[in-house]
N, C-alpha and C. Protein backbone atom coordinates (compact mmCIF):
# COMPACT_ATOMS: atom_id res chain seq x y z
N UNK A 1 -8.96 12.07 -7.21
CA UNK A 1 -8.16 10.96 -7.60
C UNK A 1 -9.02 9.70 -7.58
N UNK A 2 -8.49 8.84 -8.14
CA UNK A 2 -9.41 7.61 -8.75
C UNK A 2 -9.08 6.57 -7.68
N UNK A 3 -9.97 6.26 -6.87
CA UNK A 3 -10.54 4.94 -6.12
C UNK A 3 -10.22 3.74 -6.76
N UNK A 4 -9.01 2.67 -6.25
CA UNK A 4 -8.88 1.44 -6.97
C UNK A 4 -9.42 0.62 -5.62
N UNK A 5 -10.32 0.04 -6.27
CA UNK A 5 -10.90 -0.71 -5.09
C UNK A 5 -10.56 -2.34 -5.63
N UNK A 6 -10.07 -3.05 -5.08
CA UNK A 6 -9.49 -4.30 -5.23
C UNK A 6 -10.20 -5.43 -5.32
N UNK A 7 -11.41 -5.32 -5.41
CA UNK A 7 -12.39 -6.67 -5.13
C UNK A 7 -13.66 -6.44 -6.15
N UNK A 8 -14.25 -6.99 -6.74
CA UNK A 8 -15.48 -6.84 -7.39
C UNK A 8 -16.90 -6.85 -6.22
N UNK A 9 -17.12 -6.34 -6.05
CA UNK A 9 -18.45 -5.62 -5.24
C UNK A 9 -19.88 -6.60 -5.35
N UNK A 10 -19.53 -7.41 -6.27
CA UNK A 10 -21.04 -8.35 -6.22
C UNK A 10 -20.19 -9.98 -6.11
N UNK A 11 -19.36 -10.39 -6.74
CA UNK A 11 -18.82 -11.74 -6.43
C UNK A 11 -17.19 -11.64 -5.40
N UNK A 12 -16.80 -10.82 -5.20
CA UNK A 12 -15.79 -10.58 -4.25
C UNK A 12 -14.34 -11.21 -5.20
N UNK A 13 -14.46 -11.29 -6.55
CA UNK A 13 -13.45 -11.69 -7.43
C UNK A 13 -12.37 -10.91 -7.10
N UNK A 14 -10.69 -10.70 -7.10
CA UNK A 14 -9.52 -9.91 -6.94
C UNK A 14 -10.09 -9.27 -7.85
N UNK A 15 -9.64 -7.49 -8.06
CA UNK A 15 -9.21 -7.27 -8.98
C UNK A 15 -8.29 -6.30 -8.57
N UNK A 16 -7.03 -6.52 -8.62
CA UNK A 16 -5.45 -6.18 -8.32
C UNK A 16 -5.05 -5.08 -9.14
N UNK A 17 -4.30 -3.84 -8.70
CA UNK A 17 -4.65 -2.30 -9.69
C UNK A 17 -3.61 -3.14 -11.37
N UNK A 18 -3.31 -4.27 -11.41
CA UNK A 18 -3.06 -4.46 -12.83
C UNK A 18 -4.00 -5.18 -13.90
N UNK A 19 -4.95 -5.23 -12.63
CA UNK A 19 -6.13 -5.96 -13.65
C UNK A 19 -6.94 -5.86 -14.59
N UNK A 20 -7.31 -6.46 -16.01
CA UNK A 20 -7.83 -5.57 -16.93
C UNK A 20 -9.35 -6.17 -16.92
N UNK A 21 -9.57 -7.10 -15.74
CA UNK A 21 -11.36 -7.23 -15.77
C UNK A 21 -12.13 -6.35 -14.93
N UNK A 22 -11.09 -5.30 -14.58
CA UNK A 22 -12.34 -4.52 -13.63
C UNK A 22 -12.66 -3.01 -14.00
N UNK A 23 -14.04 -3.24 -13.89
CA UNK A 23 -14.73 -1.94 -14.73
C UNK A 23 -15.32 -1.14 -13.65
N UNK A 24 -15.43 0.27 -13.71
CA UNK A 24 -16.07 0.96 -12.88
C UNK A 24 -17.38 2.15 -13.72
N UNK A 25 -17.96 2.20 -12.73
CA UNK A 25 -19.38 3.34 -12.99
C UNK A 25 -18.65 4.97 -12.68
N UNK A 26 -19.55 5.73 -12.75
CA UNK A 26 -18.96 7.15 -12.78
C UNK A 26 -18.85 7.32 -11.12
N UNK A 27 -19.10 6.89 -10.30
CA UNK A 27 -19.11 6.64 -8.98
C UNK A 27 -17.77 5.54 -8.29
N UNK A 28 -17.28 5.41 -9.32
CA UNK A 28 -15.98 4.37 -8.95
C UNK A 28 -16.72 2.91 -8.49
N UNK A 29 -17.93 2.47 -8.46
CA UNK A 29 -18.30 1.37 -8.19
C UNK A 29 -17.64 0.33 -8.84
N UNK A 30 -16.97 -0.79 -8.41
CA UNK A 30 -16.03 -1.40 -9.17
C UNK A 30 -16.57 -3.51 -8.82
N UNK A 31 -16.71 -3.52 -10.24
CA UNK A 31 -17.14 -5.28 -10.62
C UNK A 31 -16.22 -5.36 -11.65
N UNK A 32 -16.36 -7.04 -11.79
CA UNK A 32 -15.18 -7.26 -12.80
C UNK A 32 -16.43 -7.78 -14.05
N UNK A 33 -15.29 -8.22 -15.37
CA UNK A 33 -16.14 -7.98 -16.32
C UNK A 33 -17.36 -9.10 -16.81
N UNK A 34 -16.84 -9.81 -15.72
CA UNK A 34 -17.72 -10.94 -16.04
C UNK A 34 -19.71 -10.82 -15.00
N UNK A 35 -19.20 -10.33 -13.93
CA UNK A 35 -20.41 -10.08 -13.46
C UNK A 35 -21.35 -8.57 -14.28
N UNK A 36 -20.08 -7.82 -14.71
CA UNK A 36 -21.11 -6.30 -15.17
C UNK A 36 -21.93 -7.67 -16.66
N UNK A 37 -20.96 -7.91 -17.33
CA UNK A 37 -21.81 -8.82 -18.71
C UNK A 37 -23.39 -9.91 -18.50
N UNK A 38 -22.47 -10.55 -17.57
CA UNK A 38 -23.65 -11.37 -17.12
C UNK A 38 -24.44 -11.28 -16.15
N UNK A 39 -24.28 -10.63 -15.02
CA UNK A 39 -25.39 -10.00 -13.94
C UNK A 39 -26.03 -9.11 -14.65
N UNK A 40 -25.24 -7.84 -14.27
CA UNK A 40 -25.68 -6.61 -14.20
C UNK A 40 -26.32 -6.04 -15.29
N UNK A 41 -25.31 -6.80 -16.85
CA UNK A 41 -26.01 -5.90 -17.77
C UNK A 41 -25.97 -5.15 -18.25
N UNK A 42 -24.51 -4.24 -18.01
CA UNK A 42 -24.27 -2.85 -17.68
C UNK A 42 -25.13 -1.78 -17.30
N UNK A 43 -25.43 -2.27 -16.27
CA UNK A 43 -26.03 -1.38 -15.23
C UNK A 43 -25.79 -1.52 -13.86
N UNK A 44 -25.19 -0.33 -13.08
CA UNK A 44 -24.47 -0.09 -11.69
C UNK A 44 -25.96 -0.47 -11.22
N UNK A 45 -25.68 -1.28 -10.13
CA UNK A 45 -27.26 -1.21 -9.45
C UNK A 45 -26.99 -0.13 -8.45
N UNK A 46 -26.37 0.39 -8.37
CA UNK A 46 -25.93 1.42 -7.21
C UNK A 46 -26.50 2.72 -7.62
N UNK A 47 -26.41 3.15 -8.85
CA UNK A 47 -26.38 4.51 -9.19
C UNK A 47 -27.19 4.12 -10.49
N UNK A 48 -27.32 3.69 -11.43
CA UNK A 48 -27.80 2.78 -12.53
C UNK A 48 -27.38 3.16 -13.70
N UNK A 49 -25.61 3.89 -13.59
CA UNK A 49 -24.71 4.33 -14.86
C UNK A 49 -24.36 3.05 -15.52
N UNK A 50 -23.65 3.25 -16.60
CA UNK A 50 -22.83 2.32 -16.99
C UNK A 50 -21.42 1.80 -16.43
N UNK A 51 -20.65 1.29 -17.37
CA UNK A 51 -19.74 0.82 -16.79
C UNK A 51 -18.39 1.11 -17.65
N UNK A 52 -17.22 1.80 -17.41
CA UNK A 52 -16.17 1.34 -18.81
C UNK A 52 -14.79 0.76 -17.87
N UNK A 53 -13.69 0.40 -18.88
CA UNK A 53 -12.32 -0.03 -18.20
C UNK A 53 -12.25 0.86 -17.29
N UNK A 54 -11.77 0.00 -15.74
CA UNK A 54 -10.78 0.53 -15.05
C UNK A 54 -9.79 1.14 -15.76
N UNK A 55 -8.97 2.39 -15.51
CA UNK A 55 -7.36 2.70 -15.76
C UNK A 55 -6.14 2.16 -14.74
N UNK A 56 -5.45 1.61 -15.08
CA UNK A 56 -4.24 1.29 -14.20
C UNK A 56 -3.65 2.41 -13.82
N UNK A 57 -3.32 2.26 -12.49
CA UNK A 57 -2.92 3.27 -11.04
C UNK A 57 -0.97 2.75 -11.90
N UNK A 58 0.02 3.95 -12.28
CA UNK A 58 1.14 3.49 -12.86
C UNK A 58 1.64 3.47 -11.60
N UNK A 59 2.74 1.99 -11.43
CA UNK A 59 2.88 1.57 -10.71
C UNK A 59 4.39 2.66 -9.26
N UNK A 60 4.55 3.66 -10.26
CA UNK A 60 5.38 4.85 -9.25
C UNK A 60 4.41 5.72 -8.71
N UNK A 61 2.97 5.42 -8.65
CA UNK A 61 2.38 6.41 -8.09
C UNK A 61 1.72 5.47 -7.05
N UNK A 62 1.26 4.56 -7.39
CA UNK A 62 1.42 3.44 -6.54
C UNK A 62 1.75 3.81 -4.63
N UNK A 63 2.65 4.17 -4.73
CA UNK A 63 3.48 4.53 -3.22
C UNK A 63 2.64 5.37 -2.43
N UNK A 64 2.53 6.52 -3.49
CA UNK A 64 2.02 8.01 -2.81
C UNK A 64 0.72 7.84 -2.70
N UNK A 65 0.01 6.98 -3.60
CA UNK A 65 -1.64 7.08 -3.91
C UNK A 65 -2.42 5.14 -3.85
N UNK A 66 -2.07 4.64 -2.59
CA UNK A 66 -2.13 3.32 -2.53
C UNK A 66 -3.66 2.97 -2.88
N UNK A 67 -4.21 1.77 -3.61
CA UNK A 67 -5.77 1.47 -3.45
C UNK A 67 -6.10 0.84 -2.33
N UNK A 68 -7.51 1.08 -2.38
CA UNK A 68 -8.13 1.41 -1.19
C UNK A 68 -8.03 -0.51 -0.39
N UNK A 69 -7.87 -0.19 0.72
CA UNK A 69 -7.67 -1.35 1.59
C UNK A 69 -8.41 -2.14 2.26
N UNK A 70 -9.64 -1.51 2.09
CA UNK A 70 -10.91 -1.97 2.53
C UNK A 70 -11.71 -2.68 1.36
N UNK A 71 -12.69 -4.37 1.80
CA UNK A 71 -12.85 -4.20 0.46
C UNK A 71 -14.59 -3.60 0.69
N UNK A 72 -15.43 -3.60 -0.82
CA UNK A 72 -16.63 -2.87 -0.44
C UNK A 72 -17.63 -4.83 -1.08
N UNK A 73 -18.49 -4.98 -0.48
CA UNK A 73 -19.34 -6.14 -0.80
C UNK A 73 -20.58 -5.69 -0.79
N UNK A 74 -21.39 -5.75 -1.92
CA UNK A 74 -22.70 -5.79 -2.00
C UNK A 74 -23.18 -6.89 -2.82
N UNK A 75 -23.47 -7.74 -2.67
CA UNK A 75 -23.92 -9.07 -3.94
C UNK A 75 -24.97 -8.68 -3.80
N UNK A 76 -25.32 -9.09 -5.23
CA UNK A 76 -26.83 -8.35 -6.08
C UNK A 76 -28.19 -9.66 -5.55
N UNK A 77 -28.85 -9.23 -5.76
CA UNK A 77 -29.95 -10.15 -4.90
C UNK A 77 -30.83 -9.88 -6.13
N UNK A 78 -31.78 -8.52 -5.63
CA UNK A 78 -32.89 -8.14 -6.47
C UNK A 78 -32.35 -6.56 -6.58
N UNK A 79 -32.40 -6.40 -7.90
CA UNK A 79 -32.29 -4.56 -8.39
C UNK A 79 -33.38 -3.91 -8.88
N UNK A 80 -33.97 -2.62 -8.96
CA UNK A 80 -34.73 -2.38 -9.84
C UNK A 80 -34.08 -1.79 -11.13
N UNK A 81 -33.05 -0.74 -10.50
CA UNK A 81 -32.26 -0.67 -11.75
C UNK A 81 -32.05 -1.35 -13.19
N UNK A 82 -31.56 -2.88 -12.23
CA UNK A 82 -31.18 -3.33 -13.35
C UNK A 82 -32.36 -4.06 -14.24
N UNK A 83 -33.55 -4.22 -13.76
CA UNK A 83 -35.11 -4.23 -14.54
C UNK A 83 -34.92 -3.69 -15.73
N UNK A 84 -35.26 -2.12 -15.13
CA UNK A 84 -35.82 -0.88 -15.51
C UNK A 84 -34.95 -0.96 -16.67
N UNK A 85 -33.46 -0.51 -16.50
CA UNK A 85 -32.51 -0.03 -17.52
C UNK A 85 -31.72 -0.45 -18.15
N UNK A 86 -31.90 -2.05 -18.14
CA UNK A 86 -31.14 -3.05 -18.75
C UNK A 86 -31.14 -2.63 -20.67
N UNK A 87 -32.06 -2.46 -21.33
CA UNK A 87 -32.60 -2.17 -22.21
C UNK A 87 -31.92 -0.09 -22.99
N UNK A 88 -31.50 0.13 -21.85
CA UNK A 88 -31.55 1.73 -22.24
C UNK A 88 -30.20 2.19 -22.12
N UNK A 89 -29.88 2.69 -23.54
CA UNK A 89 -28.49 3.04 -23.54
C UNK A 89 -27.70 3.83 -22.45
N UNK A 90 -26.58 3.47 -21.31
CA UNK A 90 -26.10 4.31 -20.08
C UNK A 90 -26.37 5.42 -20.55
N UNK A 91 -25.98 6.52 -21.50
CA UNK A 91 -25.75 7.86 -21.62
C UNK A 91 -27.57 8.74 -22.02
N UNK A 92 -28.38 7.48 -22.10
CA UNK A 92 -29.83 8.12 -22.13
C UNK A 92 -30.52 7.46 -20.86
N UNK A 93 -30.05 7.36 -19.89
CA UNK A 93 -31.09 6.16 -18.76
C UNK A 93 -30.77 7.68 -17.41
């Protein structure tokens, strides 16, 4: 099941399970769309996948399957990732 993690991971922006700026990597790493564009690059510095839309958690499942409550913070400093693979299409990097 899919990890809604509520916070963007490099600027600590909300992103609330109705939100449509937050994008995740194949790892559920979750930034909103303004840091993946203008930081990152589309590149996870975590794993160095891409990035596509979050899906919205529908809000009756909500109950049974709450997002996660913790938030996760890593602000980007220096990556190599995002060097290296800024340039290279996610599905060939």
């Amino acid at each position: 099941m899919l990890e809604i993690r509520l916070n963007c991971e490099n600027c600590d922006k909300s992103l609330p399970n109705e939100c449509d700026a937050a994008m995740i990597c194949s790892y559920e790493c979750t930034f909103c769309t303004d840091c993946v564009a203008s930081v990152l690059e589309n590149v996870c510095p975590n794993c160095g996948g891409g990035f596509e839309k979050r899906p919205t958690r529908p809000k009756a499942a909500l109950e049974k399957h709450p997002p996660r409550k913790d938030k996760v913070l890593k602000p980007i400093i220096e990556n190599s990732y995002l060097k290296k693979n800024c340039s290279i299409n996610p599905r060939e990097r």
